[in-house]
Protein backbone atom coordinates (compact mmCIF):
# COMPACT_ATOMS: atom_id res chain seq x y z
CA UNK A 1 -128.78 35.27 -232.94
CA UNK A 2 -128.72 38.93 -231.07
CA UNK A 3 -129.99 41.70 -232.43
CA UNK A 4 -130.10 45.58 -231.54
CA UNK A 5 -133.34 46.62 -229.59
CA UNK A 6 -134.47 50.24 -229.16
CA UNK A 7 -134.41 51.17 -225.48
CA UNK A 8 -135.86 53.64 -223.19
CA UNK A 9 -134.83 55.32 -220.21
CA UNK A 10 -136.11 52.52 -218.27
CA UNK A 11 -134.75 49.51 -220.49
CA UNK A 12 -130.95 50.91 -220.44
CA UNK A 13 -130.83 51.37 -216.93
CA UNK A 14 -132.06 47.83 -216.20
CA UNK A 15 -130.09 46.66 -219.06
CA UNK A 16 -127.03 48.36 -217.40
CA UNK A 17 -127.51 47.61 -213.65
CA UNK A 18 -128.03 44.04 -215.32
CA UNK A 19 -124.49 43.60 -215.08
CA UNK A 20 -122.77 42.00 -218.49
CA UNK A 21 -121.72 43.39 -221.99
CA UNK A 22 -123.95 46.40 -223.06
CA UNK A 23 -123.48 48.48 -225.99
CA UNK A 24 -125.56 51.43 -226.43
CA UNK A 25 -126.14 53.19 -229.88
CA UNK A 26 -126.96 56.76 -229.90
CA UNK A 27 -128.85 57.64 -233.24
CA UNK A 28 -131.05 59.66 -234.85
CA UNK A 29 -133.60 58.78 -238.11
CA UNK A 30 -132.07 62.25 -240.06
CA UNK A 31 -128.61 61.71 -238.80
CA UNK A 32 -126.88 60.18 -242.28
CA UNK A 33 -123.58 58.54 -240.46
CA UNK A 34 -125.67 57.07 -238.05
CA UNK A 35 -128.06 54.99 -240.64
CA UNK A 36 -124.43 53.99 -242.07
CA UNK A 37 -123.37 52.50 -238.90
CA UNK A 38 -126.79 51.39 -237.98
CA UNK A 39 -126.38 47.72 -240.40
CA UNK A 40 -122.74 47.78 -238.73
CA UNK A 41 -124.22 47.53 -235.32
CA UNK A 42 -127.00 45.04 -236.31
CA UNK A 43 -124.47 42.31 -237.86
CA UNK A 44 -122.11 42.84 -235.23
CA UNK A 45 -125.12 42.38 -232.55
CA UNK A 46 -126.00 39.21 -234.23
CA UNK A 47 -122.34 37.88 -233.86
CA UNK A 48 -122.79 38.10 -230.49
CA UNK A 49 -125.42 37.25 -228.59
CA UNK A 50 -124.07 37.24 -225.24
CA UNK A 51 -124.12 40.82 -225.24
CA UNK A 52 -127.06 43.28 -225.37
CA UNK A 53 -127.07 45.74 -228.07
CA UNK A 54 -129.14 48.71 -227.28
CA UNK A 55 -130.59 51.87 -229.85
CA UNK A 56 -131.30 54.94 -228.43
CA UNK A 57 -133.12 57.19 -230.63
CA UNK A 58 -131.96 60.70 -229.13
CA UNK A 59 -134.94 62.62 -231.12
CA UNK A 60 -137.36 60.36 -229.21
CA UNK A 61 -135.37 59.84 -225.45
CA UNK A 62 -133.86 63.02 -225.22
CA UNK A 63 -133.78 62.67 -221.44
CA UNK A 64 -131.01 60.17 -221.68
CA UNK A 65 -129.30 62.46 -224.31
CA UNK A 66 -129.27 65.22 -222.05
CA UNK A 67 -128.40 63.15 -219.15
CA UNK A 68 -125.63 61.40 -220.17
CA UNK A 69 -123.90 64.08 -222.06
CA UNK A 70 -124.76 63.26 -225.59
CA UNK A 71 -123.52 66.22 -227.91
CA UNK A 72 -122.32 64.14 -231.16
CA UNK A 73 -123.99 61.35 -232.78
CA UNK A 74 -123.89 58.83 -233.70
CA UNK A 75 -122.56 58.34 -230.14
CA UNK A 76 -121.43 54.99 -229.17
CA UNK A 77 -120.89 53.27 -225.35
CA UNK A 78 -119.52 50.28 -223.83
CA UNK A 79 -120.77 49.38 -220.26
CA UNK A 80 -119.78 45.88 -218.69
CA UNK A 81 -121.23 45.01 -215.05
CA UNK A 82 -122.43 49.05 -214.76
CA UNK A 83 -119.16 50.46 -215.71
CA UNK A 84 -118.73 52.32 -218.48
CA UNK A 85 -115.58 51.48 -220.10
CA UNK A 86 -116.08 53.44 -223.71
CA UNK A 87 -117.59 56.20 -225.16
CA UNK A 88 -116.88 58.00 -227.98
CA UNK A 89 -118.65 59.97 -231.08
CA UNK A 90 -118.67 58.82 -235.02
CA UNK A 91 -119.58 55.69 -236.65
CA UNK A 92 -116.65 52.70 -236.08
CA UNK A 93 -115.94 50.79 -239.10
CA UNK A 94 -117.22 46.75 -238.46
CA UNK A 95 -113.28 45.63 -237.68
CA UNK A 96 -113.25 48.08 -235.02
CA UNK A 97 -115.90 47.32 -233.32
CA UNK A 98 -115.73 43.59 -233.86
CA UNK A 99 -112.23 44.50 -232.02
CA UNK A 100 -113.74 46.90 -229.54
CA UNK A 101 -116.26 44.43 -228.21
CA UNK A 102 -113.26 41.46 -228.45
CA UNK A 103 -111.25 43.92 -225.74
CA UNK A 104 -114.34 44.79 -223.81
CA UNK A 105 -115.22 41.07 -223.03
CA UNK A 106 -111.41 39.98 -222.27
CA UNK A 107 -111.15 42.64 -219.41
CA UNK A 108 -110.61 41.11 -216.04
CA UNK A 109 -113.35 43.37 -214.48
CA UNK A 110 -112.15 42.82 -211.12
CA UNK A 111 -109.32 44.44 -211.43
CA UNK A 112 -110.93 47.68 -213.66
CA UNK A 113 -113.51 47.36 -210.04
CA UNK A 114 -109.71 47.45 -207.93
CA UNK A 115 -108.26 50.26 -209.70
CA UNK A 116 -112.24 51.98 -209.36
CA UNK A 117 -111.85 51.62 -205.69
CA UNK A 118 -108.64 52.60 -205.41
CA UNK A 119 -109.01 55.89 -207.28
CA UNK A 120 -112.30 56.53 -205.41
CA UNK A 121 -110.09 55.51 -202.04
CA UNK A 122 -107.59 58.21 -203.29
CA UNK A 123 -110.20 61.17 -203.86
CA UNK A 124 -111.96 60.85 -200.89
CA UNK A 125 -108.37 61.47 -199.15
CA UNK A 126 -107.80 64.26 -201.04
């Protein structure tokens, strides 16, 4: 069974440049919606232990906060082999993000890396 592991700046890089299915909670201890989605997370985590489930405690990493834009929380991402394919503030209900991580692991992630390269083709001739 997975479960959700409390990461540091170090650990969530690695666990990101790891390539795979990463989902990264942003929480704090005082923050009340985020100890509601915190069990949500957890039993989710443990459905699927193919993917790594990260907490980030922004009170105690507020380094990553601060560099990854972190306003909101709870704050919730999806990365699959180092791309970041959702982010978005408030706690999910467990359907939607039973759903959310169904849609992340069906994506044919070479072609999100085609359409990357593509766009970053079309900026740099712009």
């Amino acid at each position: 069974m997975g479960h959700a592991i409390e990461a540091n700046e170090q650990s969530l890089k690695d666990a990101i440049e790891g390539g795979g299915l990463v989902l990264v909670d942003f929480w704090a201890p005082w923050c009340g919606p985020c100890r509601m989605f915190g069990p949500i997370f957890e039993r989710v985590a443990g459905k699927h232990p193919d993917a790594k489930f990260l907490k980030v405690n922004t009170d105690v990493e507020q380094g990553i906060s601060m560099g990854l834009g972190i306003q909101s929380i709870p704050t919730l991402m999806v990365f699959r082999d180092g791309v970041l394919l959702f982010r978005d503030a408030g706690a999910l209900p467990e359907p939607a993000l039973e759903d959310l991580v169904g849609q992340a692991k069906a994506l044919d992630m070479a072609d999100v890396h085609r359409q990357i390269a593509e766009e970053e083709a079309k900026a740099k001739k712009s």
